[in-house]
Protein backbone atom coordinates (compact mmCIF):
# COMPACT_ATOMS: atom_id res chain seq x y z
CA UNK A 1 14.85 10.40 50.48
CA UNK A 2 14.29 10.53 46.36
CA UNK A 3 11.77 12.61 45.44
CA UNK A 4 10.11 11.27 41.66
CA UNK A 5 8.31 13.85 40.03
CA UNK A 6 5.91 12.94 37.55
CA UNK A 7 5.22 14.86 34.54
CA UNK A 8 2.34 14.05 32.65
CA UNK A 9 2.31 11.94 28.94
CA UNK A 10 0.13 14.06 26.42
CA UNK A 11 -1.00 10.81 24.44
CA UNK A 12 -3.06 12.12 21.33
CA UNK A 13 -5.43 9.54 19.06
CA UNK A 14 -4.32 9.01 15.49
CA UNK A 15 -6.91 10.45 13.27
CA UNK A 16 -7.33 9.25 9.82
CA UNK A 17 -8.81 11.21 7.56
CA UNK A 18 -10.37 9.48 4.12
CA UNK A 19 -11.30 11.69 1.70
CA UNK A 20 -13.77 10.56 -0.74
CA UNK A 21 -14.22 10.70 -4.38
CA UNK A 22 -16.95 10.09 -6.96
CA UNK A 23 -17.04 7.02 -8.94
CA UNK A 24 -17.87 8.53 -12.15
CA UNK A 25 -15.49 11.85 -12.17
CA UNK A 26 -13.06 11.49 -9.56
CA UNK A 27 -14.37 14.43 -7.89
CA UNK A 28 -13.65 15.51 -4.18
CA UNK A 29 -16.92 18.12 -4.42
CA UNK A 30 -19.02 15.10 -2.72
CA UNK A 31 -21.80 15.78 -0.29
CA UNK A 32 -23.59 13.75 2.30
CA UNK A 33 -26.94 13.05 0.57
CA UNK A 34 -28.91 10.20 3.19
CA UNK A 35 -28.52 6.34 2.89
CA UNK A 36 -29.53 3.08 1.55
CA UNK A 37 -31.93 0.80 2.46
CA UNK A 38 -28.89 -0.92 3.84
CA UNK A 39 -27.62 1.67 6.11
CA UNK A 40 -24.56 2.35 3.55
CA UNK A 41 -23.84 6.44 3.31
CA UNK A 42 -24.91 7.75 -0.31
CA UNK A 43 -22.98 10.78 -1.87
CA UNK A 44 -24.03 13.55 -4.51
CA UNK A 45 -21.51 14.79 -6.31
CA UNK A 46 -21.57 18.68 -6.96
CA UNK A 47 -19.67 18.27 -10.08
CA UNK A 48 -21.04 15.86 -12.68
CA UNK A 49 -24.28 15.37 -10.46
CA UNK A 50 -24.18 11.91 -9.95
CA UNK A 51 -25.46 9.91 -7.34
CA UNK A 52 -23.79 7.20 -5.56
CA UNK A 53 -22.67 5.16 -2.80
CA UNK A 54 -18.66 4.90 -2.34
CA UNK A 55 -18.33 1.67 -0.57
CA UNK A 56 -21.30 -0.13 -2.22
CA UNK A 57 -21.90 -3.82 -0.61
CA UNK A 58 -20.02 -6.60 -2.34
CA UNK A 59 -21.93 -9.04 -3.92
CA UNK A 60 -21.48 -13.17 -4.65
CA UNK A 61 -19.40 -14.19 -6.82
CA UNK A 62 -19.91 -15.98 -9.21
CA UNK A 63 -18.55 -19.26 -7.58
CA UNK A 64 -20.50 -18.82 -4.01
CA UNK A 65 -23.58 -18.74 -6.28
CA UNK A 66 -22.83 -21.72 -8.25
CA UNK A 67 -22.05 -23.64 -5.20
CA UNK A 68 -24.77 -22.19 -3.36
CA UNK A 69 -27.20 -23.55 -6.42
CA UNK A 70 -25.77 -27.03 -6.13
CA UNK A 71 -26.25 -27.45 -3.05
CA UNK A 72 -29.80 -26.62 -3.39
CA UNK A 73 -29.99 -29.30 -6.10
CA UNK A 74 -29.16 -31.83 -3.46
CA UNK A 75 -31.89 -31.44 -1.51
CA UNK A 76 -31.08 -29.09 1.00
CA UNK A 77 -33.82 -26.62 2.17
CA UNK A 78 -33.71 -22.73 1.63
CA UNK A 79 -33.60 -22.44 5.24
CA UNK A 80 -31.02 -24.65 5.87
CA UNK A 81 -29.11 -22.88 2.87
CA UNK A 82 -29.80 -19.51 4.75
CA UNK A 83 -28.65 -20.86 8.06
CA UNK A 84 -25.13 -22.29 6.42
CA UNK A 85 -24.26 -19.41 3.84
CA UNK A 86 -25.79 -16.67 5.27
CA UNK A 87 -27.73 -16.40 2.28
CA UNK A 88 -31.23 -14.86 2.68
CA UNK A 89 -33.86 -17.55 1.05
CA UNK A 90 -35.16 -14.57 -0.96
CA UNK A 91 -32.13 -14.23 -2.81
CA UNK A 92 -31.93 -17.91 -3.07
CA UNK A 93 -35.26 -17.90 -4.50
CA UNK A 94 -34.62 -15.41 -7.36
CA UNK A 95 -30.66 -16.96 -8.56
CA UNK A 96 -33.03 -20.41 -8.80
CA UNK A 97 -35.95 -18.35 -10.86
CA UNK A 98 -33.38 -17.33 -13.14
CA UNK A 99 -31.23 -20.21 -13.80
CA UNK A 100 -33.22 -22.80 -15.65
CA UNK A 101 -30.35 -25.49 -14.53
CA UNK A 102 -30.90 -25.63 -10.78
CA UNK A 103 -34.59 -26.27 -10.66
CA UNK A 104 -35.21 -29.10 -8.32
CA UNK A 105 -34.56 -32.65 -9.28
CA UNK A 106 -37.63 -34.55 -10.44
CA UNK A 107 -39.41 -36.88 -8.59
CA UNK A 108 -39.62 -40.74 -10.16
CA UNK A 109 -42.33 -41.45 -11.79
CA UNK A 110 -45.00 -43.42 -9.22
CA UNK A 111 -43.94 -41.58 -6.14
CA UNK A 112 -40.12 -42.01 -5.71
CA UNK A 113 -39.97 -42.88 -2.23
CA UNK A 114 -38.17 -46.16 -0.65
CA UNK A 115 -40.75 -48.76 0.53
């Protein structure tokens, strides 16, 4: 008869460690100083006294907006818009406010509408 003995495998988790830095100094004397409306963590910085979020939420570039835009010149509802680009109608609302080349096509003159 074989006897097996089993010794046991000490398996330890991989621990990553980031350490952050300010944006403005490039500071490691950073402290924990609440969030944003987002959820995103916001630093102080002990140093130069700035305030700041390290990993700040990206925003659309400048091509996703212009297509985004177009499409809305086509016809397409804010909601609709929302639903496809993920894009809340708010935001929508205020690139179209500020870009005097997407405002909605005009109607024709007499009402516009097939017969």
């Amino acid at each position: 008869m074989i006897k097996l003995s089993l010794t046991p495998v000490r398996r330890e988790m991989i621990k990553e460690i980031k350490i952050q830095h300010c944006t403005k100094c490039g500071s490691t004397n950073i402290v924990k100083n609440g969030t944003t409306q987002k959820g995103k963590q916001k630093f102080h910085c002990k140093d130069c006294g700035a305030y700041a979020t390290i990993e700040p939420s990206e925003r659309y570039s400048e091509g996703q907006q212009e297509l985004i835009l177009r499409v809305y010149q086509e016809r397409a509802s804010l909601r609709g818009i929302e639903r496809v680009f993920g894009v809340a109608r708010q935001t929508v609302a205020a690139w179209i406010k500020k870009s005097p080349g997407a405002a909605p096509l005009e109607r024709l003159p007499g009402g516009g509408g097939a017969r």
